[in-house]
Each structure stands twice: as C-alpha cells, then as structure tokens.
N, C-alpha and C. Protein backbone atom coordinates (compact mmCIF):
# COMPACT_ATOMS: atom_id res chain seq x y z
N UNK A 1 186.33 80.03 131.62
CA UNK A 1 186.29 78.80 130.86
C UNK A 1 186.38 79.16 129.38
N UNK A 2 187.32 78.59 128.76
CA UNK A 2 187.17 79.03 127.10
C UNK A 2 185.76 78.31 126.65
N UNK A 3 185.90 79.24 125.24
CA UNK A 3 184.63 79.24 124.75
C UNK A 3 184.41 77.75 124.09
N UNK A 4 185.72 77.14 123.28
CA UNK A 4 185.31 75.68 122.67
C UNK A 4 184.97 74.58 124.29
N UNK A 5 185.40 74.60 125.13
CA UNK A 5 185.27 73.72 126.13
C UNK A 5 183.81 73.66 126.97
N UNK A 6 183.31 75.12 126.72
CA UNK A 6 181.72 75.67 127.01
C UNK A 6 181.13 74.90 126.15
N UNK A 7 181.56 75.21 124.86
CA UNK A 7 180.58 74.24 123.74
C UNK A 7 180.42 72.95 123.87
N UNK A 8 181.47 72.46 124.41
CA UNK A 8 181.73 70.74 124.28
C UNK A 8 180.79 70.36 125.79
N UNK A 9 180.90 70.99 127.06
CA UNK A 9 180.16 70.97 128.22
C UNK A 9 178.72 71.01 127.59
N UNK A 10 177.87 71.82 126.66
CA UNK A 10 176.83 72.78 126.37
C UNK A 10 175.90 71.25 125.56
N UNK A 11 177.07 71.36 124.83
CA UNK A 11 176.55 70.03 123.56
C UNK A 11 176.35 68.64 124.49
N UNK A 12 177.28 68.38 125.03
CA UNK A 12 176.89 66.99 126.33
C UNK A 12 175.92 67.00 127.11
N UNK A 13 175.58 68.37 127.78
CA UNK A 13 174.16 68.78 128.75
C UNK A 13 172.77 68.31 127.92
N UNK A 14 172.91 68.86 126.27
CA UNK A 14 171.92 69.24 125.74
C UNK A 14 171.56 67.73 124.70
N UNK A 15 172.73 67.06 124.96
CA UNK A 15 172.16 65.20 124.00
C UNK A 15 171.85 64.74 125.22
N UNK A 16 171.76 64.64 126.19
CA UNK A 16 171.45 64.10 127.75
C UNK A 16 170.20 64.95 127.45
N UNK A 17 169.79 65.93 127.91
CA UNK A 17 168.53 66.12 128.46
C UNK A 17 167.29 66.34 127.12
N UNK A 18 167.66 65.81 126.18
CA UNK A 18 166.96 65.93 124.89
C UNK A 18 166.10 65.30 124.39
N UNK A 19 166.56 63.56 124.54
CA UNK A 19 165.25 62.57 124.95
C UNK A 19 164.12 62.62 125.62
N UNK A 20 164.42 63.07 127.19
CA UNK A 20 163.53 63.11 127.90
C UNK A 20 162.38 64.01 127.71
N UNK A 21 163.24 65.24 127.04
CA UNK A 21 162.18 66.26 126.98
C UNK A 21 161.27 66.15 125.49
N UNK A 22 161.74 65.70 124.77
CA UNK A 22 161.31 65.30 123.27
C UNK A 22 159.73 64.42 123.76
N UNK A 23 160.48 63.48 124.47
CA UNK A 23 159.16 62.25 124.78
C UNK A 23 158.46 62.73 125.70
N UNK A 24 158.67 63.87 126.80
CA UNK A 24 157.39 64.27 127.38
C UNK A 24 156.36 65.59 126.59
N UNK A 25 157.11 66.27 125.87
CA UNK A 25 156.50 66.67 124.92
C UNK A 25 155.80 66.24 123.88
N UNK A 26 155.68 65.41 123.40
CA UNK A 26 155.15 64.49 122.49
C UNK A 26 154.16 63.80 123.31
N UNK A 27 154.35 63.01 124.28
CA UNK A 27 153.23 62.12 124.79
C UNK A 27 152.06 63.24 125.53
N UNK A 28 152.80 64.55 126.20
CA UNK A 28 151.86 65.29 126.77
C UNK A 28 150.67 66.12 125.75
N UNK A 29 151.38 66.83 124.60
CA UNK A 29 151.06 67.32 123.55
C UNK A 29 149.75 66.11 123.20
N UNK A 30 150.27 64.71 123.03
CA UNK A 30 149.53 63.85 122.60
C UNK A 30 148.27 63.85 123.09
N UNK A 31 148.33 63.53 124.42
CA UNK A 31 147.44 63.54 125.84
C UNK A 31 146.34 64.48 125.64
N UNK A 32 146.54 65.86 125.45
CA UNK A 32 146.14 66.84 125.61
C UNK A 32 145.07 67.15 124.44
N UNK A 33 145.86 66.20 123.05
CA UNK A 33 144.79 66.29 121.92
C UNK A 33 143.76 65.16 121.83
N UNK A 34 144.16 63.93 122.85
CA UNK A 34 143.15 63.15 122.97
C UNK A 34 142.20 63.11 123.74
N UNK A 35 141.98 63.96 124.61
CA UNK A 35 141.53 64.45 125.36
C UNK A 35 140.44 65.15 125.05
N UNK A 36 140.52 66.18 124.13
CA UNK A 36 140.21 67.01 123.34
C UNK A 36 138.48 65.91 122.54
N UNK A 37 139.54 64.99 122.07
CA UNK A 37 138.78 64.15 121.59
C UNK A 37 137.59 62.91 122.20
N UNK A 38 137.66 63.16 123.87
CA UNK A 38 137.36 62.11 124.61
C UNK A 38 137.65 60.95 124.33
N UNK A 39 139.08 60.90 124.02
CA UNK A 39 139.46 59.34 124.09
C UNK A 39 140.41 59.43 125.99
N UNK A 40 140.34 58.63 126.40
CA UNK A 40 141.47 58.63 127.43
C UNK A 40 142.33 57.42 127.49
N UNK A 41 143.41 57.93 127.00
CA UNK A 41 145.23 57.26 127.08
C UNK A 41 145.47 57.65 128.07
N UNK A 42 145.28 56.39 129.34
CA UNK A 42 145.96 56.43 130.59
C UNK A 42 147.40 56.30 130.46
N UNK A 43 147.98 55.16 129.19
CA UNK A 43 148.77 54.96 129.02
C UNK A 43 150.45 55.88 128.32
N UNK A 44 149.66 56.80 127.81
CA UNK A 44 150.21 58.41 127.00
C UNK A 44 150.60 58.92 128.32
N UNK A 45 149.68 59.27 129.24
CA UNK A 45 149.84 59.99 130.97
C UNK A 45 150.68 59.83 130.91
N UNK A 46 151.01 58.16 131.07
CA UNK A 46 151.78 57.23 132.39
C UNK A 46 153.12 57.36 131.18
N UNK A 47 153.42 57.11 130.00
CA UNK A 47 154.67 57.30 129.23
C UNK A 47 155.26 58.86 129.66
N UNK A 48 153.76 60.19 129.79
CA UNK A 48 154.43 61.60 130.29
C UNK A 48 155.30 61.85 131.26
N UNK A 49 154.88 60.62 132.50
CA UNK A 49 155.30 60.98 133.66
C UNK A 49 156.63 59.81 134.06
N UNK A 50 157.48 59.33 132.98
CA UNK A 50 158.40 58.59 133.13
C UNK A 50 158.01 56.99 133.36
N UNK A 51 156.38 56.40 133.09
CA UNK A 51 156.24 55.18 133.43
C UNK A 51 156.37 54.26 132.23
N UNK A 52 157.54 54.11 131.58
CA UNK A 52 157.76 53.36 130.33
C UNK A 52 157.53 51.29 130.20
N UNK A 53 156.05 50.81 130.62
CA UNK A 53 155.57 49.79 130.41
C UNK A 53 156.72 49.18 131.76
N UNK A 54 157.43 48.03 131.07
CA UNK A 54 158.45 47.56 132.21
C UNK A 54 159.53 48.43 132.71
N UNK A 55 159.58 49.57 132.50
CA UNK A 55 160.98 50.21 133.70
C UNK A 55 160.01 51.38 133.96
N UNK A 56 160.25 51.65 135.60
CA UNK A 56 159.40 52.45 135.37
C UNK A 56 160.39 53.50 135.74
N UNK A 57 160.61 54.80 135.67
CA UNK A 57 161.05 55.78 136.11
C UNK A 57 160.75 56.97 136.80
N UNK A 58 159.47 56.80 136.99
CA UNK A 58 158.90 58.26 137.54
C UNK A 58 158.81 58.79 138.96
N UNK A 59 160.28 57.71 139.84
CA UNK A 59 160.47 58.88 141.40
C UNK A 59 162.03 59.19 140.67
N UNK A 60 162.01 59.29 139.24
CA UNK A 60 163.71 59.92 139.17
C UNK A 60 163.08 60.37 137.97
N UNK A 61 161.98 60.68 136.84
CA UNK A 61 162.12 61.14 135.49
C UNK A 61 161.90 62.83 135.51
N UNK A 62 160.64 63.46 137.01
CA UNK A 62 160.85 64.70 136.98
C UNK A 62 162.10 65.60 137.00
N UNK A 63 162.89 64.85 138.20
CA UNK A 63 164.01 65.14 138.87
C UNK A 63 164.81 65.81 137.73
N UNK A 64 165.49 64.69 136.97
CA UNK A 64 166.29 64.58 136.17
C UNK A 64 165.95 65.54 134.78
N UNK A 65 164.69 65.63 134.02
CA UNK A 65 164.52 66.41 133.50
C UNK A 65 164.25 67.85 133.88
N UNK A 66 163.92 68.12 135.02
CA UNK A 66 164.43 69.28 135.47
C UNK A 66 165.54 70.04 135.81
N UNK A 67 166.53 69.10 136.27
CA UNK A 67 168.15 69.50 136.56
C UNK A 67 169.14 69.40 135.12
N UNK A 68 168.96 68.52 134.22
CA UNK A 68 168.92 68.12 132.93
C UNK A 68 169.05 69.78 132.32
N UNK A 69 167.66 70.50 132.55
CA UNK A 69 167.12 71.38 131.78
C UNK A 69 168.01 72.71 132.16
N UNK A 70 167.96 73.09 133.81
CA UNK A 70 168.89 74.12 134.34
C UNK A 70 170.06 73.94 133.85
N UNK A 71 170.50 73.01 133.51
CA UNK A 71 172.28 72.36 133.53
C UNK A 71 172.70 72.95 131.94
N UNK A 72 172.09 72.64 131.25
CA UNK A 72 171.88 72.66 129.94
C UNK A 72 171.22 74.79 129.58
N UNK A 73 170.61 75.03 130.45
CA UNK A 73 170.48 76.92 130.61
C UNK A 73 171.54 76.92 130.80
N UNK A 74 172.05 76.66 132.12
CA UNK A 74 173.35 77.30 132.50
C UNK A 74 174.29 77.60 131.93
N UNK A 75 174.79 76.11 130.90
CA UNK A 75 175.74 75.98 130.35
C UNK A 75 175.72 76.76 128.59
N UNK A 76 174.74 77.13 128.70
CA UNK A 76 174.17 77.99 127.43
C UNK A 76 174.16 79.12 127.68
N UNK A 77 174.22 79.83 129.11
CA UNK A 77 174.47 81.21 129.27
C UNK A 77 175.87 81.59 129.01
N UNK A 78 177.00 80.76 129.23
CA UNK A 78 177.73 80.67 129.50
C UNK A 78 178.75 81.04 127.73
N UNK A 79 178.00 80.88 126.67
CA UNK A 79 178.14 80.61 125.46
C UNK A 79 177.83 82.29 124.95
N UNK A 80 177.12 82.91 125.36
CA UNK A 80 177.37 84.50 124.94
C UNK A 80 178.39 85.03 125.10
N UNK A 81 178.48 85.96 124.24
CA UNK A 81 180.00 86.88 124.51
C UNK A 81 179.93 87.78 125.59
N UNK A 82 180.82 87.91 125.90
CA UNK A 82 180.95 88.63 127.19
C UNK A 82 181.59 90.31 126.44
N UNK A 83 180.79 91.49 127.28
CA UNK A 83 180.42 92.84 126.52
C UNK A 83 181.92 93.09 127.39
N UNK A 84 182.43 94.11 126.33
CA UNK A 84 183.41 94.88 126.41
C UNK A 84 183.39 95.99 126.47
N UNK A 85 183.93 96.78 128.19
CA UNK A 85 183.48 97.76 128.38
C UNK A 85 184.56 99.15 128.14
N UNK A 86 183.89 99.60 127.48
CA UNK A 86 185.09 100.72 126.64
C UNK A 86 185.30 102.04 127.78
C-alpha cells in the first residue's frame, strides 16, 4: 500500500475513534477524581460507559471503541518505514 494512501486510511481511523476515546477519558478520569472526593456521579459512570442521557449506546460504545482503537494501531503500524536489508 503506498505510503500517502496509509496516511489518508490512518487519518480517517484516527477522527472516528477520537471522540469516543477523548469522552471516556475525561468522564472516567473525572469519575475517579470524584470519587476521591466522596462525591458519587452516577451520571459521569453512565456518560463512561456510552449512556449519553437520551441515546443510549452502551451494547455498541465498548465494541466500537475497541475495534476503533486496533483499526487505528493497525493502520499506524503500517506508516513506519520499512528497513532495508543490505
């Protein structure tokens, strides 16, 4: 596969799976410091685990951010140079 067409695959994987992981990082991170604090945000959890108020997503938000994440490795391994063997 040439290398600009890797990039263009690499860059599409990686604006797709970027949201998801942004906002479970953030709400979990969140979670974890309120916690800390004995407050409890059931509601922080439930945003971690894909339950966004009216839509909920969470028998497809693990899924997806996990395959999201491999897809997006993969396509990033793929972006090193390849060694030239003398």
């Amino acid at each position: 596969m040439p290398t600009t067409q890797s990039r263009i695959i690499h860059r599409r994987l990686t604006i797709v799976a970027f949201l998801p992981l942004l906002i479970t990082l953030i709400t979990g991170s969140m979670y974890s410091l309120l916690i800390l604090l004995d407050i409890d945000a059931i509601w922080i959890l439930k945003m971690h685990t894909g339950n966004f108020l009216i839509l909920n997503l969470q028998p497809f938000y693990s899924p997806v951010i996990g395959i999201s994440s491999l897809l997006a490795l993969i396509s990033g391994l793929f972006l090193f140079p390849k060694s030239k063997k003398t």
